[in-house]
C-alpha atoms as a PDB file:
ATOM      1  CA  UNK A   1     -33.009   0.606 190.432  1.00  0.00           C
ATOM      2  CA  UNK A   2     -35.103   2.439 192.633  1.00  0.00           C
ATOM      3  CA  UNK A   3     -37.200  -0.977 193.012  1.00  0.00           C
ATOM      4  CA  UNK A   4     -34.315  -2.523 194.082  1.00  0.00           C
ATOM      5  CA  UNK A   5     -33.218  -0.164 196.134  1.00  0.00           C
ATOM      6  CA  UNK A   6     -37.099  -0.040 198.024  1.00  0.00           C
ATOM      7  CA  UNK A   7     -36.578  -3.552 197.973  1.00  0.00           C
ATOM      8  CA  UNK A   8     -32.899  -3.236 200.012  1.00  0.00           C
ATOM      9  CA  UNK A   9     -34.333  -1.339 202.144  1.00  0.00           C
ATOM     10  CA  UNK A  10     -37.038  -3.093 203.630  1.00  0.00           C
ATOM     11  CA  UNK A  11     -34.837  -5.806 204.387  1.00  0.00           C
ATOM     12  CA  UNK A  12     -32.263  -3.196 206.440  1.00  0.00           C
ATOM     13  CA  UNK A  13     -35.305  -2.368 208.400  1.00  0.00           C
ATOM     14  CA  UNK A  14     -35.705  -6.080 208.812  1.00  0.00           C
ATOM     15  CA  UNK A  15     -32.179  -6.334 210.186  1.00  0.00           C
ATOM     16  CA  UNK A  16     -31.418  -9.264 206.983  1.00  0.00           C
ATOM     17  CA  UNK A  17     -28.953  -7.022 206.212  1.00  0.00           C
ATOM     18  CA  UNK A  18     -26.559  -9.654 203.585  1.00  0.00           C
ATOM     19  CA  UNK A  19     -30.041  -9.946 201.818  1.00  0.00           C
ATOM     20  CA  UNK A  20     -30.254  -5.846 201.643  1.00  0.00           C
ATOM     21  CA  UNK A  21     -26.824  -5.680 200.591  1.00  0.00           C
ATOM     22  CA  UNK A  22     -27.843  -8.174 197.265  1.00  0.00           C
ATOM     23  CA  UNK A  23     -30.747  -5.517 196.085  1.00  0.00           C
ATOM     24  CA  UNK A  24     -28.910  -2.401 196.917  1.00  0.00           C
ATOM     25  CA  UNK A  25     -26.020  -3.826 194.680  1.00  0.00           C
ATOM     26  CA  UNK A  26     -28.268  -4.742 192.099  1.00  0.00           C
ATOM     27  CA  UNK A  27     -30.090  -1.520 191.573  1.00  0.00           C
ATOM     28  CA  UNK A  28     -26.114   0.076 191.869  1.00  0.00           C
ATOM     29  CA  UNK A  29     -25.326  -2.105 189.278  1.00  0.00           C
ATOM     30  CA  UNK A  30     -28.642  -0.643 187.158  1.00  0.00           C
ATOM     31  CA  UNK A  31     -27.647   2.981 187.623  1.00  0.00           C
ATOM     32  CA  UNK A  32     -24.133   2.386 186.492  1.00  0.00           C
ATOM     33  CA  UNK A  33     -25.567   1.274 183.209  1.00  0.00           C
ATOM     34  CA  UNK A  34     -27.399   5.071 182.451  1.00  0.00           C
ATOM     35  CA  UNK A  35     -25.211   7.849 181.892  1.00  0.00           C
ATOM     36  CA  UNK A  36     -27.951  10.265 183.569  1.00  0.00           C
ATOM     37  CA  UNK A  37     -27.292  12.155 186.512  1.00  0.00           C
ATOM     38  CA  UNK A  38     -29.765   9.848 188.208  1.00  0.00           C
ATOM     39  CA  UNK A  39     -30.869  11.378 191.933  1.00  0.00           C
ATOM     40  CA  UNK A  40     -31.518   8.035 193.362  1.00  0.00           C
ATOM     41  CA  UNK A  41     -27.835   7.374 193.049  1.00  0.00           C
ATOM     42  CA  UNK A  42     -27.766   9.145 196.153  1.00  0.00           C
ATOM     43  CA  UNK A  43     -30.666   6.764 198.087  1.00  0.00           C
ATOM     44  CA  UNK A  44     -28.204   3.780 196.987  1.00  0.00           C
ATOM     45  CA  UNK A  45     -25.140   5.074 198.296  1.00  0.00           C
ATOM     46  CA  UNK A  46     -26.756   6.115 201.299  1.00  0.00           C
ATOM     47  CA  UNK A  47     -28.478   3.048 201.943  1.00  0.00           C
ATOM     48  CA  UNK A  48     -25.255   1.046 201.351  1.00  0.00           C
ATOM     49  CA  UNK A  49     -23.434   2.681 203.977  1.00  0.00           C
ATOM     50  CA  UNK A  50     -26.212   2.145 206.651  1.00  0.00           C
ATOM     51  CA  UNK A  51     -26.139  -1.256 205.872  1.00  0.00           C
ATOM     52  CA  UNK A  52     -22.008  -1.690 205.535  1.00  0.00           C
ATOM     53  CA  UNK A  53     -22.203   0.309 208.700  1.00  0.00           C
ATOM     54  CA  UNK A  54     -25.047  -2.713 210.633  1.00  0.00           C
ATOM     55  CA  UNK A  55     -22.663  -5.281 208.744  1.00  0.00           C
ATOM     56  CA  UNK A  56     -19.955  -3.914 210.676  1.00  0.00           C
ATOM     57  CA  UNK A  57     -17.625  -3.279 207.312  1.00  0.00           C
ATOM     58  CA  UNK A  58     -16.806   0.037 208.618  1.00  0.00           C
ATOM     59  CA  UNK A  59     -14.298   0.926 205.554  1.00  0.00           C
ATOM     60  CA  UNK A  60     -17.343   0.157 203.232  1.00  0.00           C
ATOM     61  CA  UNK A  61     -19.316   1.931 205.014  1.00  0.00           C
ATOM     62  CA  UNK A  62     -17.501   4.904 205.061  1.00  0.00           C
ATOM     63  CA  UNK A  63     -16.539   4.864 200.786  1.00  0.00           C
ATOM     64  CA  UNK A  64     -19.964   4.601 200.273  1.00  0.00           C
ATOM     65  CA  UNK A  65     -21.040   7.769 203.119  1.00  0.00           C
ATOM     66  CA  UNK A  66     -18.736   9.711 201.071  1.00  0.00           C
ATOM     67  CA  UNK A  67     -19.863   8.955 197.447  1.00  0.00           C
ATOM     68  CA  UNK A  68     -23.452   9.967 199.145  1.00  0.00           C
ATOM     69  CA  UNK A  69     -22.161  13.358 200.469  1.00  0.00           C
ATOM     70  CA  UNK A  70     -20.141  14.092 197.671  1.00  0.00           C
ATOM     71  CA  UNK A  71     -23.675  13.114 195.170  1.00  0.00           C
ATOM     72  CA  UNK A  72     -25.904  15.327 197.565  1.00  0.00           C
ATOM     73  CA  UNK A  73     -23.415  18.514 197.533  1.00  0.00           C
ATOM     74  CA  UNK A  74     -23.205  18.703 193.625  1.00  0.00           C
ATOM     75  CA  UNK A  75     -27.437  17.610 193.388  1.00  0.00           C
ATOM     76  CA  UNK A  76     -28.953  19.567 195.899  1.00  0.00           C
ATOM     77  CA  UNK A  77     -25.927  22.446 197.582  1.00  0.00           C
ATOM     78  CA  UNK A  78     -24.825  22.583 200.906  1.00  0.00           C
ATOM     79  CA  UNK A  79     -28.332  23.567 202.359  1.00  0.00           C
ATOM     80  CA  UNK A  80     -30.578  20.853 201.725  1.00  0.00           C
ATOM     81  CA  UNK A  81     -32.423  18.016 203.955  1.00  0.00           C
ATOM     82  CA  UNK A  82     -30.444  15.556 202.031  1.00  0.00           C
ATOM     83  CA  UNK A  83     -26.906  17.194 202.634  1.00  0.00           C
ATOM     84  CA  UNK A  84     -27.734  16.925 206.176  1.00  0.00           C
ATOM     85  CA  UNK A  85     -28.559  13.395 206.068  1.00  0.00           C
ATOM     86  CA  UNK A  86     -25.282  12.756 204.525  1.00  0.00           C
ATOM     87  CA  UNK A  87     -23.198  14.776 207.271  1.00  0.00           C
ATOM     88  CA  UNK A  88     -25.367  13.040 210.021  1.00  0.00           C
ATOM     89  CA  UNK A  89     -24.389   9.707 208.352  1.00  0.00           C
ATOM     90  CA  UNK A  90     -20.879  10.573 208.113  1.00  0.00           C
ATOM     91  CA  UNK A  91     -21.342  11.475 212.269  1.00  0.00           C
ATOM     92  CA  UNK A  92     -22.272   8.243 212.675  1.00  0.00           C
ATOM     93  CA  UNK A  93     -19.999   6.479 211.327  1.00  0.00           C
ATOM     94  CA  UNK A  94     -17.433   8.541 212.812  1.00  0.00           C
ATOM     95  CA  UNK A  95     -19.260   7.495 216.305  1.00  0.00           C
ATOM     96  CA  UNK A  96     -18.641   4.157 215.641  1.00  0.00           C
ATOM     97  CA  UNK A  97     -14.985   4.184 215.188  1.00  0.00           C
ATOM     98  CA  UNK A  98     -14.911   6.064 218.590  1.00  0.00           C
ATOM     99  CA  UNK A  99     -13.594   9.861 217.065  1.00  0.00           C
ATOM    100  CA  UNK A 100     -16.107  11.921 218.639  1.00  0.00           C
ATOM    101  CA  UNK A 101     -14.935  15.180 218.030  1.00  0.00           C
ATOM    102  CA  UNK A 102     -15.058  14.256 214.337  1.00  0.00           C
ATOM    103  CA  UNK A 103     -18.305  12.648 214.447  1.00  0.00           C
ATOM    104  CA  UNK A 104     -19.369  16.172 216.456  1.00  0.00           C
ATOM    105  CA  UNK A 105     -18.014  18.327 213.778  1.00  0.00           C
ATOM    106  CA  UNK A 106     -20.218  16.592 210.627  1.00  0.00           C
ATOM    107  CA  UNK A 107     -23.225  16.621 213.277  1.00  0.00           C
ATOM    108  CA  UNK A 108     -22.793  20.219 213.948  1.00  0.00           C
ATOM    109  CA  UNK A 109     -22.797  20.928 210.390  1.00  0.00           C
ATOM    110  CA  UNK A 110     -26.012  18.798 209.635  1.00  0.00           C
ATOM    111  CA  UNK A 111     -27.848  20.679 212.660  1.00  0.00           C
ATOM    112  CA  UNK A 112     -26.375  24.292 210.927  1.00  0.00           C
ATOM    113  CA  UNK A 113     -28.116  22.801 207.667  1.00  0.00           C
ATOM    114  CA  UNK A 114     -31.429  21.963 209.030  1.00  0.00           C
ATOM    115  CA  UNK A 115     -31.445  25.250 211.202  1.00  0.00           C
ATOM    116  CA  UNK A 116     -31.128  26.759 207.777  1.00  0.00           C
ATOM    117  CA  UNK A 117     -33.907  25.047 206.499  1.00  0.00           C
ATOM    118  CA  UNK A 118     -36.649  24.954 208.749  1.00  0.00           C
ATOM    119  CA  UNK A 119     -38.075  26.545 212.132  1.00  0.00           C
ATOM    120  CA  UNK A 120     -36.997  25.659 215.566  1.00  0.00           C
ATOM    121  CA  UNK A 121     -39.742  23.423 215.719  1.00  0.00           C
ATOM    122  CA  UNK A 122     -38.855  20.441 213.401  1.00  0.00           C
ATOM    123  CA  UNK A 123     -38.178  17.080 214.072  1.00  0.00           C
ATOM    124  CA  UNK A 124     -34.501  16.908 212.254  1.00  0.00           C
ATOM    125  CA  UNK A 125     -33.616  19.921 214.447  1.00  0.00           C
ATOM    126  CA  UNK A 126     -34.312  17.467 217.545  1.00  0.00           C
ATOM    127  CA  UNK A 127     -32.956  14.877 215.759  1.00  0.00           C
ATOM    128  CA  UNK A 128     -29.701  16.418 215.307  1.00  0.00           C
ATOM    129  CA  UNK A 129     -29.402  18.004 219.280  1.00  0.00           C
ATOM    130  CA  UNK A 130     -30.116  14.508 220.428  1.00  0.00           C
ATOM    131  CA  UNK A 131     -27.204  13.189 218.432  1.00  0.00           C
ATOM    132  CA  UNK A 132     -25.064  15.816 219.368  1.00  0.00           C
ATOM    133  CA  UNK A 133     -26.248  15.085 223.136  1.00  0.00           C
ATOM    134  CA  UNK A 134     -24.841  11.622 222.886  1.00  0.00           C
ATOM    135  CA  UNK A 135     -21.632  12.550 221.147  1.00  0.00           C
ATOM    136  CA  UNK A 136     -20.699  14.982 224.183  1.00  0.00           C
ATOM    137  CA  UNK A 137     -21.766  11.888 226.715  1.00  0.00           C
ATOM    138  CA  UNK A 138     -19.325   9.743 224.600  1.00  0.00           C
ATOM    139  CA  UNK A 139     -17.345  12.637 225.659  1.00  0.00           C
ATOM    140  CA  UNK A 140     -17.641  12.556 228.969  1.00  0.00           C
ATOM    141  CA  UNK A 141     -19.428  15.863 228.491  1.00  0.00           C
ATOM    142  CA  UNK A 142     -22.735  15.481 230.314  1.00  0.00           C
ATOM    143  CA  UNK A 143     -23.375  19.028 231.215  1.00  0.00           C
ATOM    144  CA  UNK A 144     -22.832  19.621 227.460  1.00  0.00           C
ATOM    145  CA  UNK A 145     -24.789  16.091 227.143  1.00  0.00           C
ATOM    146  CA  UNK A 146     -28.139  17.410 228.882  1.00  0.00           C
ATOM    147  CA  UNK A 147     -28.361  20.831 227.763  1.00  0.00           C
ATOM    148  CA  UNK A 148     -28.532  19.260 223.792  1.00  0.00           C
ATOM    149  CA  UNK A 149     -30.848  16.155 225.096  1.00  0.00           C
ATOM    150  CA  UNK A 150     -33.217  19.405 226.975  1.00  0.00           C
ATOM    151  CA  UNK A 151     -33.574  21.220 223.673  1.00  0.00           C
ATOM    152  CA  UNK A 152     -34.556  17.630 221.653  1.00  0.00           C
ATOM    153  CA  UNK A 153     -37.089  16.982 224.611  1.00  0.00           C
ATOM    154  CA  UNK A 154     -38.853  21.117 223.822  1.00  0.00           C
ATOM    155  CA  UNK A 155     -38.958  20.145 220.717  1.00  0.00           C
ATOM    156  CA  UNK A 156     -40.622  17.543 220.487  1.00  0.00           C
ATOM    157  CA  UNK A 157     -42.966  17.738 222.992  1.00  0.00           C
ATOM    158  CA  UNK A 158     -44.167  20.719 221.130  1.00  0.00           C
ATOM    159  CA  UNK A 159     -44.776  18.513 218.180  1.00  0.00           C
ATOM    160  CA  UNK A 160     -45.216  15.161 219.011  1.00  0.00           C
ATOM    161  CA  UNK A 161     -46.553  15.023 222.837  1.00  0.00           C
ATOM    162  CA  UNK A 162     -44.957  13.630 226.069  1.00  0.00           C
ATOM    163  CA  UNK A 163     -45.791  10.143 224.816  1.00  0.00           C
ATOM    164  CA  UNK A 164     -44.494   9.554 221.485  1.00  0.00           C
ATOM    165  CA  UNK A 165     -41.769   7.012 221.799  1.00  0.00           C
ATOM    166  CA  UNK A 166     -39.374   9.263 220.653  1.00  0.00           C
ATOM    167  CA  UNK A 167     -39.892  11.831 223.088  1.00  0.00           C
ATOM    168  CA  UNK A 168     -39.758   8.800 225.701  1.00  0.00           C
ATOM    169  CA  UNK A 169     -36.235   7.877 224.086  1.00  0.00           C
ATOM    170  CA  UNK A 170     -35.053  11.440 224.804  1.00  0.00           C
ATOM    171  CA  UNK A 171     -35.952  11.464 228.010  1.00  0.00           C
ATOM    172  CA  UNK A 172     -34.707   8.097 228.417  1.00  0.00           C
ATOM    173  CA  UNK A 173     -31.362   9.663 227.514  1.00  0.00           C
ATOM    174  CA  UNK A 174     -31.569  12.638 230.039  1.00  0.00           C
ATOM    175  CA  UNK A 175     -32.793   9.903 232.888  1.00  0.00           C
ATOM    176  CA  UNK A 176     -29.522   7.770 232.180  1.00  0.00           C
ATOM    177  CA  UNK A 177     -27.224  10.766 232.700  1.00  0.00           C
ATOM    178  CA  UNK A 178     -28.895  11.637 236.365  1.00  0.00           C
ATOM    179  CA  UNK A 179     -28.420   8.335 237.332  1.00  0.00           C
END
């Protein structure tokens, strides 16, 4: 299972995403055979909706979100890396149906999570104000929109440098709304 869920996942990153789909299913299919209370259920499920979600089979996407969410709360709590994952999943999906201020509430709680977790200074924590920037310029917010895309850009200059790509994508964001 977890093979075949390794497996599923290179080919998401490969964007051969009906090809993914056939080894995520396939190492589903394995768990569903053990009665354990198998972690890596929870890399399945997540990796199913992300590639539901690039398929564009949005319900799919979502069933399988939740079954990861619902897996990572009774695993790991509410405050754990993985938890947030699931909410900023859930965001995501939310984004792409176009309800922002639901896709803002599960990305809210994923940056309460992580804030929880580690120092100021972490990647996820600029991961998660850089999502929440875009959600308030989907908004219309972009006040709201550059204050969240200025505290991913501290952040990761502090730990990555001015020329990481990511840090360019953040400021790539920022640029975009003074335009």
């Amino acid at each position: 299972a977890i093979i075949y869920n390794n497996i599923g996942d290179c080919y998401r990153s490969l964007k051969k995403q009906k090809k993914a789909l056939q080894y995520l299913l396939k190492g589903l299919k394995v768990l569903s055979l053990s009665d354990e209370y198998n972690y890596n259920l929870s890399a399945l499920y997540c990796n199913l909706g992300l590639v539901y979600l690039d398929l564009g089979e949005l319900e799919n996407a979502k069933e399988y979100f939740n079954k990861d969410l619902d897996f990572t709360l009774k695993l790991y709590g509410e405050i754990h890396p993985d938890t947030a994952i699931s909410y900023s999943n859930l965001a995501n999906f939310f984004t792409k149906q176009g309800e922002y201020l639901k896709a803002l509430e599960y990305d809210e709680i994923a940056l309460k999570i992580r804030l929880a977790i580690y120092n100021e200074n972490h990647p996820d924590i600029a991961n998660s104000y850089n999502n929440i920037g875009a959600i308030y310029s989907d908004l219309g917010d972009f006040s709201k929109s550059k204050l969240y895309y200025r505290k991913s850009y501290e952040i990761l200059v502090n730990i990555l440098g001015v020329n990481h790509p990511y840090t360019k994508f953040v400021i790539d964001n920022i640029s975009l709304l003074d335009k």
